[in-house]
N, C-alpha and C. Protein backbone atom coordinates (compact mmCIF):
# COMPACT_ATOMS: atom_id res chain seq x y z
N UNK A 1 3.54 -17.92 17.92
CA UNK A 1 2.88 -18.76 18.91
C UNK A 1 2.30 -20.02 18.27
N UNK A 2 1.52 -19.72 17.14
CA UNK A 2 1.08 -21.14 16.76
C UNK A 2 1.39 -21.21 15.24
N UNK A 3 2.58 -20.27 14.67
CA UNK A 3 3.26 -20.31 13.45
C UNK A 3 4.50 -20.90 13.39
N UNK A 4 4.78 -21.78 12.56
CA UNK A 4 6.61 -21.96 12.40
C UNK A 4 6.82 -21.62 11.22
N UNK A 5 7.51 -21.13 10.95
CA UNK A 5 8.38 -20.54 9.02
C UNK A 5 6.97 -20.75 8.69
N UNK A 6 6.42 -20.17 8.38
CA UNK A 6 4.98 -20.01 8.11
C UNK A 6 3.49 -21.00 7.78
N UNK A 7 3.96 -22.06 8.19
CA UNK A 7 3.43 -22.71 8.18
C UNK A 7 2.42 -23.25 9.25
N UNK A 8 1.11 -23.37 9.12
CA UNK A 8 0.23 -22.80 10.47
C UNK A 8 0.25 -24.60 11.44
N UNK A 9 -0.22 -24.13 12.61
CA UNK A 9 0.13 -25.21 13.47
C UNK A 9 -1.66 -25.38 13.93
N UNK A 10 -2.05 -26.75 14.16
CA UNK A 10 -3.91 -26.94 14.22
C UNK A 10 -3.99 -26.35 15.69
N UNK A 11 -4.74 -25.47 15.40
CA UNK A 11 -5.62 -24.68 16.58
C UNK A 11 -7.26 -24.80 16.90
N UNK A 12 -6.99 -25.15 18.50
CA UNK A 12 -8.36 -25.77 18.81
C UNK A 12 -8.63 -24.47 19.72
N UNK A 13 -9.93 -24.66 20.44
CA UNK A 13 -10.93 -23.66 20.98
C UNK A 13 -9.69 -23.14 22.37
N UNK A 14 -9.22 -24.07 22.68
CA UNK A 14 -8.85 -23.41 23.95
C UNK A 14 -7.50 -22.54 23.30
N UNK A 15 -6.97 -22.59 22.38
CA UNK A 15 -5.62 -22.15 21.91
C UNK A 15 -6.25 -20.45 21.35
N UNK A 16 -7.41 -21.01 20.90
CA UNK A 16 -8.35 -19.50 20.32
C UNK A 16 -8.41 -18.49 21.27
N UNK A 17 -8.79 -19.13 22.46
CA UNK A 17 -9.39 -18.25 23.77
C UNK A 17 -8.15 -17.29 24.02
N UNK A 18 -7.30 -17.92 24.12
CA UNK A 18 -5.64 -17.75 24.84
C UNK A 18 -5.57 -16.80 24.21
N UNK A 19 -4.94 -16.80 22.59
CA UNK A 19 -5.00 -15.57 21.83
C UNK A 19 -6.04 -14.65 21.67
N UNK A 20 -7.01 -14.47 21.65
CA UNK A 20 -8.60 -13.60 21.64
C UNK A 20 -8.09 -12.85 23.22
N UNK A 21 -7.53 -13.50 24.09
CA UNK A 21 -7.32 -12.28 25.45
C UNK A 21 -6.37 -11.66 25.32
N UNK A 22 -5.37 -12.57 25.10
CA UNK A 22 -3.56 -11.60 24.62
C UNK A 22 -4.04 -10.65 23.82
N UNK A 23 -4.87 -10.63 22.45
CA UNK A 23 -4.75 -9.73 21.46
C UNK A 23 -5.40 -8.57 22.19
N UNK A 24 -6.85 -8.70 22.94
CA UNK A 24 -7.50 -7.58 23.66
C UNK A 24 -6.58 -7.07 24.91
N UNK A 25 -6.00 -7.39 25.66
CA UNK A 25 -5.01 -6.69 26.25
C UNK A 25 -4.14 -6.30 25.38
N UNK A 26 -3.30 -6.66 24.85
CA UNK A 26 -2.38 -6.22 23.97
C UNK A 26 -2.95 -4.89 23.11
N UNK A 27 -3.84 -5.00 22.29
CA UNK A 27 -4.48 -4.06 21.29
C UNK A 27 -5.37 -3.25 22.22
N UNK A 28 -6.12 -3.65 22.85
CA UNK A 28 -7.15 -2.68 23.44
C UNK A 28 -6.89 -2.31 24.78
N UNK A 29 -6.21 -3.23 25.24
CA UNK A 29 -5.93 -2.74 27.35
C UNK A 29 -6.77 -2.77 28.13
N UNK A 30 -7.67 -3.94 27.71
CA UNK A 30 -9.06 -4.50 28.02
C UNK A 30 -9.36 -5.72 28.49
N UNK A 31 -9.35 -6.31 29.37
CA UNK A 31 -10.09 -7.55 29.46
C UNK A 31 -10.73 -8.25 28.58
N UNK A 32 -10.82 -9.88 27.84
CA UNK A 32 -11.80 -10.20 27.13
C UNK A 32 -12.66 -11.33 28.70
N UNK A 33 -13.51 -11.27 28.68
CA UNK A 33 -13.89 -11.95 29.85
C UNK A 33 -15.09 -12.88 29.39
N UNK A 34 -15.21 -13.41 27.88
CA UNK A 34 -16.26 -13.92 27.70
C UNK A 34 -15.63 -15.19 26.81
N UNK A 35 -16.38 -15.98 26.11
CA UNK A 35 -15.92 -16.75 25.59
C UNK A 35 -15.19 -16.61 23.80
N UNK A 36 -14.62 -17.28 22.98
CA UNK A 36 -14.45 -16.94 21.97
C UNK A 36 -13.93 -18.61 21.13
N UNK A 37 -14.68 -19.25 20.37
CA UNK A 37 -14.53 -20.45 19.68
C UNK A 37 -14.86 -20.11 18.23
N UNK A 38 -14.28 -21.76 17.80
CA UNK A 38 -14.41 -21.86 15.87
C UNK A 38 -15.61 -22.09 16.10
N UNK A 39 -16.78 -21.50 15.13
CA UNK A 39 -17.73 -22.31 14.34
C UNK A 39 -17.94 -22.60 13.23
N UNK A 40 -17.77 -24.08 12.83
CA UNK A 40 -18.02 -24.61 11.33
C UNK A 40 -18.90 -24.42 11.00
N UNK A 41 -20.02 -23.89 11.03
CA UNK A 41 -21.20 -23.67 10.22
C UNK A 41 -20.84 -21.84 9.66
N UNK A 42 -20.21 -21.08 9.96
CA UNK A 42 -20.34 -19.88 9.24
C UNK A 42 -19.24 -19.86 8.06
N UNK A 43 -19.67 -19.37 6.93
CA UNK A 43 -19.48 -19.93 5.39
C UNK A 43 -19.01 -18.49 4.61
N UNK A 44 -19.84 -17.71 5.30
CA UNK A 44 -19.62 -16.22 4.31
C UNK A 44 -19.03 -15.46 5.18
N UNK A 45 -18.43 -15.34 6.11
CA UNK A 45 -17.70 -14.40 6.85
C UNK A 45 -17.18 -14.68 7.62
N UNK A 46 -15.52 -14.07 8.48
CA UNK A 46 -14.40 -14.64 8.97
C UNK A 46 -14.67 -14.48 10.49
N UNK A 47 -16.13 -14.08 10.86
CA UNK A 47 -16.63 -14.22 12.63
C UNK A 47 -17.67 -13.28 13.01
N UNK A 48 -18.20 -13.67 14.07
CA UNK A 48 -19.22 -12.41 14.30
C UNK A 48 -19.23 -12.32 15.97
N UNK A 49 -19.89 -11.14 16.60
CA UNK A 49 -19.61 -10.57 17.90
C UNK A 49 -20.99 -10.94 18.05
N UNK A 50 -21.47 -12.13 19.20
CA UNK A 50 -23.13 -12.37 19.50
C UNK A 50 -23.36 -11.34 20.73
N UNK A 51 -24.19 -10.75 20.10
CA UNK A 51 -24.68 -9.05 20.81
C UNK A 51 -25.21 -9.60 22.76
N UNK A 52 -26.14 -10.94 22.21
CA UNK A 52 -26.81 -11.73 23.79
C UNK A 52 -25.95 -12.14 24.44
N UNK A 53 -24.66 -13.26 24.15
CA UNK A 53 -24.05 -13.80 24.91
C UNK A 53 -22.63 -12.91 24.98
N UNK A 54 -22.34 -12.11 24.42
CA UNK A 54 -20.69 -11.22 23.79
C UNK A 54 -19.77 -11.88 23.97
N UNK A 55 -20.20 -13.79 23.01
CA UNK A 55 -19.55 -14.42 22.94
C UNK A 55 -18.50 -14.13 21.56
N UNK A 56 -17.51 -14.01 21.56
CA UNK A 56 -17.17 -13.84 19.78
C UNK A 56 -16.45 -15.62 18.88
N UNK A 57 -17.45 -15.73 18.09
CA UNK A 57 -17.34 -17.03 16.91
C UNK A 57 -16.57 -16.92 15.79
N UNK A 58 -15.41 -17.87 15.23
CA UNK A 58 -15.02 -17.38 14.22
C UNK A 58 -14.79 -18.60 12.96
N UNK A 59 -14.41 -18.08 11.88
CA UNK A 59 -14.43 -19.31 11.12
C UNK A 59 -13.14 -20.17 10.95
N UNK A 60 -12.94 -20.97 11.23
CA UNK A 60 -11.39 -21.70 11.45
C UNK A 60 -11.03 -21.72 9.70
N UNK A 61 -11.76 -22.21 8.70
CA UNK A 61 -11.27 -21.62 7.74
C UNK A 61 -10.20 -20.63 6.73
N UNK A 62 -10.77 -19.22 7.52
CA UNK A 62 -9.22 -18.24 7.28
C UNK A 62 -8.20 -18.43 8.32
N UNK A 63 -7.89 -19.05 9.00
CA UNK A 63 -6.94 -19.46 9.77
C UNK A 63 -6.17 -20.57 8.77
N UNK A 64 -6.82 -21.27 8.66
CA UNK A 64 -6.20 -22.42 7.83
C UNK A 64 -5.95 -22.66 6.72
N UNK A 65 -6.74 -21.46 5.75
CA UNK A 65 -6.70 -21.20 4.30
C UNK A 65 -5.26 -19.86 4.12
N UNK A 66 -5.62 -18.98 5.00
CA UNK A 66 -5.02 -17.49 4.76
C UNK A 66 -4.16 -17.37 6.24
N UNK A 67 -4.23 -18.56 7.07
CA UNK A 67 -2.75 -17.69 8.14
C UNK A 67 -3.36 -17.39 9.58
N UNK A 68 -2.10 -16.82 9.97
CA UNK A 68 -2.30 -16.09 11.29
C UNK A 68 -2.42 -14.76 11.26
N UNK A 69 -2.08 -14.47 10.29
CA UNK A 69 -2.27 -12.41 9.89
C UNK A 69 -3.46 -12.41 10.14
N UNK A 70 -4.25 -13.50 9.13
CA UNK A 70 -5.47 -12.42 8.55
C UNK A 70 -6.53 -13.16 9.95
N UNK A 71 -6.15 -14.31 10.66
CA UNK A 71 -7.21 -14.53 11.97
C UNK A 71 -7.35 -13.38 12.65
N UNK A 72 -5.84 -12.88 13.49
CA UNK A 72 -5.18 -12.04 13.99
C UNK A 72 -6.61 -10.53 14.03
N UNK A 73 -6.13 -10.15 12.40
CA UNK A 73 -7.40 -9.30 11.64
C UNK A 73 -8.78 -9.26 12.21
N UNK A 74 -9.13 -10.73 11.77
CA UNK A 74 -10.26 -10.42 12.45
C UNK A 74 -11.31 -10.73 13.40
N UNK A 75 -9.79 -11.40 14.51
CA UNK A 75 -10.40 -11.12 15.78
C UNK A 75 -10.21 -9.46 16.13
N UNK A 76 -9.36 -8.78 16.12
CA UNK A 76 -9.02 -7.25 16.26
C UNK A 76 -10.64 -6.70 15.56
N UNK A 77 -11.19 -7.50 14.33
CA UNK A 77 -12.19 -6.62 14.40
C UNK A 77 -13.37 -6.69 15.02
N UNK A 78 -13.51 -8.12 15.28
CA UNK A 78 -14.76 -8.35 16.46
C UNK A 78 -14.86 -7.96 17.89
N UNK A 79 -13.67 -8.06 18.54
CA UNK A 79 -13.17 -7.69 19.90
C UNK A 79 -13.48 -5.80 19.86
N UNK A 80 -13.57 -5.05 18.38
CA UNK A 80 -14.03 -3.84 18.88
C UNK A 80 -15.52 -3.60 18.63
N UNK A 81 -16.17 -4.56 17.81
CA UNK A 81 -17.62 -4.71 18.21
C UNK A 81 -17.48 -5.15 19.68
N UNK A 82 -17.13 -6.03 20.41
CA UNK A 82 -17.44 -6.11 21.87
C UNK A 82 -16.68 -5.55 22.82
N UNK A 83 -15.67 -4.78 22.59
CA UNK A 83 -15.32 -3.82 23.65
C UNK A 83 -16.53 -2.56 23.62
N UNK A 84 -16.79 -2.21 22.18
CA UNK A 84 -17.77 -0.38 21.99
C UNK A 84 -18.84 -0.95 22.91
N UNK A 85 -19.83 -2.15 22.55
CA UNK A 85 -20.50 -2.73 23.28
C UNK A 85 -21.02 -2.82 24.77
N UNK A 86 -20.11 -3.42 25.09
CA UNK A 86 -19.64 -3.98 26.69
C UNK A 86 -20.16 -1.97 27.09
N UNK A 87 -19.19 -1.04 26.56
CA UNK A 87 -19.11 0.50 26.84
C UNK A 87 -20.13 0.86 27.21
N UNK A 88 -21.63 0.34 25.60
CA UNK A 88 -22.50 1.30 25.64
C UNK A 88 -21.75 2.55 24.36
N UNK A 89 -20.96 2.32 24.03
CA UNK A 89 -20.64 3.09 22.57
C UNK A 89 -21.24 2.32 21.24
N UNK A 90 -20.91 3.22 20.32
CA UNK A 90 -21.63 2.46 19.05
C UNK A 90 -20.48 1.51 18.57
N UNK A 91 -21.23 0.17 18.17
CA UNK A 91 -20.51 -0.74 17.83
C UNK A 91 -20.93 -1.38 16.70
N UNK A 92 -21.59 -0.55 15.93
CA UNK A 92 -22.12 -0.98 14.74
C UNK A 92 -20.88 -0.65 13.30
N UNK A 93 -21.06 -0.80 12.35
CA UNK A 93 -19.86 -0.93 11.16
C UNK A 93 -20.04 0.99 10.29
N UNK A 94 -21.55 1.21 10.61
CA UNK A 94 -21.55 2.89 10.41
C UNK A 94 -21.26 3.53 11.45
N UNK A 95 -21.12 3.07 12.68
CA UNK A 95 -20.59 4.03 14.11
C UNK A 95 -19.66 5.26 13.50
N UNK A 96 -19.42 6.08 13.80
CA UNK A 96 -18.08 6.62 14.28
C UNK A 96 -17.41 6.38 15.08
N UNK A 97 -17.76 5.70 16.25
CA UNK A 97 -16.86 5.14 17.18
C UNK A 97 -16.02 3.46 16.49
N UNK A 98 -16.85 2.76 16.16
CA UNK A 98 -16.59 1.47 15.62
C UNK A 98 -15.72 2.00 14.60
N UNK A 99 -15.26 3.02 14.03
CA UNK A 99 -14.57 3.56 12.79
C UNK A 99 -13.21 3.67 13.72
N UNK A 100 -13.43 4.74 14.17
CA UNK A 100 -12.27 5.30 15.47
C UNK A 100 -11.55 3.80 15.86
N UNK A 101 -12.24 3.27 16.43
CA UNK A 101 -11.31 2.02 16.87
C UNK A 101 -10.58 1.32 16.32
N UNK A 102 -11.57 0.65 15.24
CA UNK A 102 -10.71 -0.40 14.15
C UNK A 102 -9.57 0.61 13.56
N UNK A 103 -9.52 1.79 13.20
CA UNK A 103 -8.75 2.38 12.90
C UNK A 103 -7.20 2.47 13.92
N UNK A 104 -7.65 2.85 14.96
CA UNK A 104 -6.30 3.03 16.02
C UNK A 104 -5.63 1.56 16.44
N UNK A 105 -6.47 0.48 16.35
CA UNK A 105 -6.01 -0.95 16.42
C UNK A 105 -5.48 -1.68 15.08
N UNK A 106 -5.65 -0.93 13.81
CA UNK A 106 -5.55 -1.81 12.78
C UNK A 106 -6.43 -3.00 12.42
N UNK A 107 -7.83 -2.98 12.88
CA UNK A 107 -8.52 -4.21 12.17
C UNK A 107 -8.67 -3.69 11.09
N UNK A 108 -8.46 -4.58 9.78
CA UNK A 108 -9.15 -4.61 9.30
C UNK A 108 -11.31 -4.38 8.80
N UNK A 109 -11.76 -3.49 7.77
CA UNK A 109 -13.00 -3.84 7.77
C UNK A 109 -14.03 -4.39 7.07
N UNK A 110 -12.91 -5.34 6.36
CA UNK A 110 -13.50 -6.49 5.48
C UNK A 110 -12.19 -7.82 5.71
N UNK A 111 -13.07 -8.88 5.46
CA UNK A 111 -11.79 -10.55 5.73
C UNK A 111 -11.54 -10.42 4.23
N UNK A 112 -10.63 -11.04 4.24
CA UNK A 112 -10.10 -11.14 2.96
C UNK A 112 -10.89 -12.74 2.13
N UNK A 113 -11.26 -12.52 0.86
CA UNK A 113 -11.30 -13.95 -0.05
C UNK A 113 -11.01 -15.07 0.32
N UNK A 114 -11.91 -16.05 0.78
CA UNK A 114 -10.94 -17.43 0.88
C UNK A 114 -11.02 -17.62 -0.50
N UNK A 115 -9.49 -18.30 -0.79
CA UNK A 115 -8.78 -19.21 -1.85
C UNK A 115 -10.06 -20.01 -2.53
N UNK A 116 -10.46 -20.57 -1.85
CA UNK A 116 -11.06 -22.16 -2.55
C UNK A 116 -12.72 -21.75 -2.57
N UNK A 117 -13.06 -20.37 -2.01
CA UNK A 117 -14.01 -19.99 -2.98
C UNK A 117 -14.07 -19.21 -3.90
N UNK A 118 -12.91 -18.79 -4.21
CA UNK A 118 -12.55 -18.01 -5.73
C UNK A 118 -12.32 -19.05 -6.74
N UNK A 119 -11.88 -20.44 -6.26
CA UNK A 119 -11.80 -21.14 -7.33
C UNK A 119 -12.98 -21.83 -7.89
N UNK A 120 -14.10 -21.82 -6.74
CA UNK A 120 -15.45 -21.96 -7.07
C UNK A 120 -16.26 -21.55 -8.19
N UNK A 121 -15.79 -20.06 -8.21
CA UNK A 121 -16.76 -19.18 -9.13
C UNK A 121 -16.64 -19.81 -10.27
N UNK A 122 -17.58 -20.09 -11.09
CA UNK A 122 -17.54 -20.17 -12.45
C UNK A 122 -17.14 -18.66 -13.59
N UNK A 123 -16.71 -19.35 -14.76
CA UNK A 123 -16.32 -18.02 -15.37
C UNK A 123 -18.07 -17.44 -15.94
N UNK A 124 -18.27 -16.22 -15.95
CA UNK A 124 -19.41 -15.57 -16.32
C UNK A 124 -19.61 -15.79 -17.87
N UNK A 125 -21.27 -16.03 -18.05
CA UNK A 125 -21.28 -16.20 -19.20
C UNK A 125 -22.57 -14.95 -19.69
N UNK A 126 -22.62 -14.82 -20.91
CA UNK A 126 -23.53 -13.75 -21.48
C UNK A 126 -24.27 -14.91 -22.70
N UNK A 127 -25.42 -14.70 -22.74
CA UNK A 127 -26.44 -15.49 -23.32
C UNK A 127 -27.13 -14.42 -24.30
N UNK A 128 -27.10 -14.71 -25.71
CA UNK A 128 -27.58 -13.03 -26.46
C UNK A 128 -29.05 -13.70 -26.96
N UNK A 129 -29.99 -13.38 -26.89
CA UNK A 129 -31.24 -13.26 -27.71
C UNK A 129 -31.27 -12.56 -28.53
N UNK A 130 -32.16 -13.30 -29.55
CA UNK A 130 -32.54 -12.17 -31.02
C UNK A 130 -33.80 -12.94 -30.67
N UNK A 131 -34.81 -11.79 -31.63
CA UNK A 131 -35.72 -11.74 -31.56
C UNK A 131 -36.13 -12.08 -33.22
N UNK A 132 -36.81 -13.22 -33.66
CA UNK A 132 -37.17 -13.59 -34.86
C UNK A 132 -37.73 -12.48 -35.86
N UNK A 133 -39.30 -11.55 -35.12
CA UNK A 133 -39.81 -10.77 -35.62
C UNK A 133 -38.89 -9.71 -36.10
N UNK A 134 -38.02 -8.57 -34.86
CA UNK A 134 -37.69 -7.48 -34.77
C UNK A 134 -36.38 -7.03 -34.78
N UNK A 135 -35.77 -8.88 -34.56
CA UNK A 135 -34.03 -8.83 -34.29
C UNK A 135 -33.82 -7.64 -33.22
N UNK A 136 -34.83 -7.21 -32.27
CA UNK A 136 -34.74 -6.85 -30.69
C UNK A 136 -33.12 -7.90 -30.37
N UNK A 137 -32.05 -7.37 -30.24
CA UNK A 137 -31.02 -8.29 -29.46
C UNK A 137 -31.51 -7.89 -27.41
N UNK A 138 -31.43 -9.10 -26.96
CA UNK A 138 -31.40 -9.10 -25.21
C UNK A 138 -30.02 -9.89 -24.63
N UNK A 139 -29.44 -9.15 -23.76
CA UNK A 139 -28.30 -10.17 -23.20
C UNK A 139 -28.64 -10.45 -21.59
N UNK A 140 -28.43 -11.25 -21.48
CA UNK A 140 -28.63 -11.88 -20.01
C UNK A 140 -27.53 -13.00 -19.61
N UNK A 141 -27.31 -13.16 -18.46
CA UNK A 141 -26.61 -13.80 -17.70
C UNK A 141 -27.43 -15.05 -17.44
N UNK A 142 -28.35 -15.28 -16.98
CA UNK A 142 -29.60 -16.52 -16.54
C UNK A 142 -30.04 -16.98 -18.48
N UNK A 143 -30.31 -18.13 -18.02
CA UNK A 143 -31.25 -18.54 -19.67
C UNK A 143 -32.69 -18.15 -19.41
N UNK A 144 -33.39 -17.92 -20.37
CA UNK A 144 -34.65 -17.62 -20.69
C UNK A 144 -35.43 -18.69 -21.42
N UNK A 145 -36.49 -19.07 -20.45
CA UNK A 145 -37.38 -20.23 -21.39
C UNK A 145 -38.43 -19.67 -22.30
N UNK A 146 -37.76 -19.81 -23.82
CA UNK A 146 -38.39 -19.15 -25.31
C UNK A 146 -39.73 -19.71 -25.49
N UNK A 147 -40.07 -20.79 -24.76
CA UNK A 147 -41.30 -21.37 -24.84
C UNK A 147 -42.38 -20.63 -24.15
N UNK A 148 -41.62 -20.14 -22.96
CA UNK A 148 -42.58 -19.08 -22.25
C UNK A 148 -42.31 -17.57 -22.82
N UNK A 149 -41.20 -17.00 -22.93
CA UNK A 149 -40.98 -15.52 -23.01
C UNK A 149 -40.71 -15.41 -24.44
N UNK A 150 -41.40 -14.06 -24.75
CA UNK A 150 -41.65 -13.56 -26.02
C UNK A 150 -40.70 -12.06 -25.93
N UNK A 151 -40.37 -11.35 -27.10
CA UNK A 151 -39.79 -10.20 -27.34
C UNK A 151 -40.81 -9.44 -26.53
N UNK A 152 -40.22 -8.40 -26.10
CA UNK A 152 -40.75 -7.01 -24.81
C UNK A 152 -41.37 -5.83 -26.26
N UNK A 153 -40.79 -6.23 -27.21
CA UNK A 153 -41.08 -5.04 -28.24
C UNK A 153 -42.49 -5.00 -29.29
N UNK A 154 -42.33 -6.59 -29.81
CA UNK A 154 -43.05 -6.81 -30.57
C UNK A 154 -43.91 -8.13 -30.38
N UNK A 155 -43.84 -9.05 -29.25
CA UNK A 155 -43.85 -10.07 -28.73
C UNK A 155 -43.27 -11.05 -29.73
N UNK A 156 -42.94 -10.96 -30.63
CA UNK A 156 -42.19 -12.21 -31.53
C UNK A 156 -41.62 -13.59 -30.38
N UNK A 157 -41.18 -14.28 -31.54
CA UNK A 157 -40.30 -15.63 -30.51
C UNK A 157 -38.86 -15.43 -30.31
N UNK A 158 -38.56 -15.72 -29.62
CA UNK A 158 -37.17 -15.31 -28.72
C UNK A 158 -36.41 -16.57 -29.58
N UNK A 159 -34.92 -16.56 -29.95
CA UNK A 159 -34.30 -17.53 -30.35
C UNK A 159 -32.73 -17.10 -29.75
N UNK A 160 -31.79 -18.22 -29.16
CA UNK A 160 -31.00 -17.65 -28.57
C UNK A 160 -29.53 -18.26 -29.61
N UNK A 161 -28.97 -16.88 -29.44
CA UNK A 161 -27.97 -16.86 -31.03
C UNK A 161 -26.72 -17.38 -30.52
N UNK A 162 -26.28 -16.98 -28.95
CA UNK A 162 -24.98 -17.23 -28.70
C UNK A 162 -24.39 -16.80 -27.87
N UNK A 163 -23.68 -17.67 -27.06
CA UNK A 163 -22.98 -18.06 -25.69
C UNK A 163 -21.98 -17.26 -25.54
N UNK A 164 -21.88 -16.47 -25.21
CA UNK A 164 -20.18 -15.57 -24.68
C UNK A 164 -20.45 -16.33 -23.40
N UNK A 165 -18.73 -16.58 -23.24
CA UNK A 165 -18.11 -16.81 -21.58
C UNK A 165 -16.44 -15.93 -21.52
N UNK A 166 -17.10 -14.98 -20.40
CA UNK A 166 -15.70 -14.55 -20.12
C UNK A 166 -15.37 -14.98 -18.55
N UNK A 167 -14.06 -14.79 -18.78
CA UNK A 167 -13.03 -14.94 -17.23
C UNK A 167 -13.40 -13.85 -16.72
């Protein structure tokens, strides 16, 4: 519908709606009777089911980063937060019912990684302290200001020996 040889085609709010009802009839045999749009402001997750309005929001992002599979995904998984809902069943992510469903529909119950915030991450680094007095070694991830923090053992002065960075 809005794929050619895989390559995704720009989808606006009303193209969203269209699919968000096909998929709930199709998958659930349900009516969606409420609204369902992109919102650019959500950053850490691929949509959410608003409990007040049982409007469902999603991030245009994995659409445009990762496809039509993984949208597909997880509208299937919001649409069973607001079908259990709408019920009066549990529609929470510990339900047993919310389990039952996503299960018999195939949502997914996690979005997958966007791309371009994996390339974000920096590689991890390890920062080793020795300790002047006691040679106490400390490793930490954050730096430590030696001007303020002293050894935990002997209070000596903290001196920092050396930078590991791994991938």
């Amino acid at each position: 519908m809005f794929t050619i040889k895989g390559e995704n085609i720009a989808m606006n709010d009303k193209d969203l709606q269209i699919l968000v009802e096909k998929i709930s009839l199709d998958s659930f045999g349900k009516p969606f009777r409420h609204q369902a749009y992109f919102n650019g402001r959500l950053r850490s997750t691929g949509g959410r089911y608003m409990l007040n309005s049982h409007h469902i929001e999603l991030n245009k992002k994995y659409y445009e980063q990762l496809g039509m599979e993984e949208l597909v995904g997880i509208i299937k998984h919001e649409l069973c937060h607001y079908h259990l809902h709408i019920e009066g069943r549990g529609y929470k992510h510990r339900d047993q019912d919310f389990r039952q469903l996503m299960k018999k529909v195939g949502a997914p119950r996690f979005c997958s990684a966007l791309p371009d915030r994996q390339k974000r991450r920096t590689p991890k680094k390890i920062l080793i302290y020795i300790c002047k007095e006691c040679n106490q070694t400390y490793q930490r991830r954050r730096a430590v200001d030696t001007k303020r923090y002293v050894c935990g053992k002997c209070r000596g002065k903290l001196v920092l020996e050396k930078e590991l960075t791994m991938d």
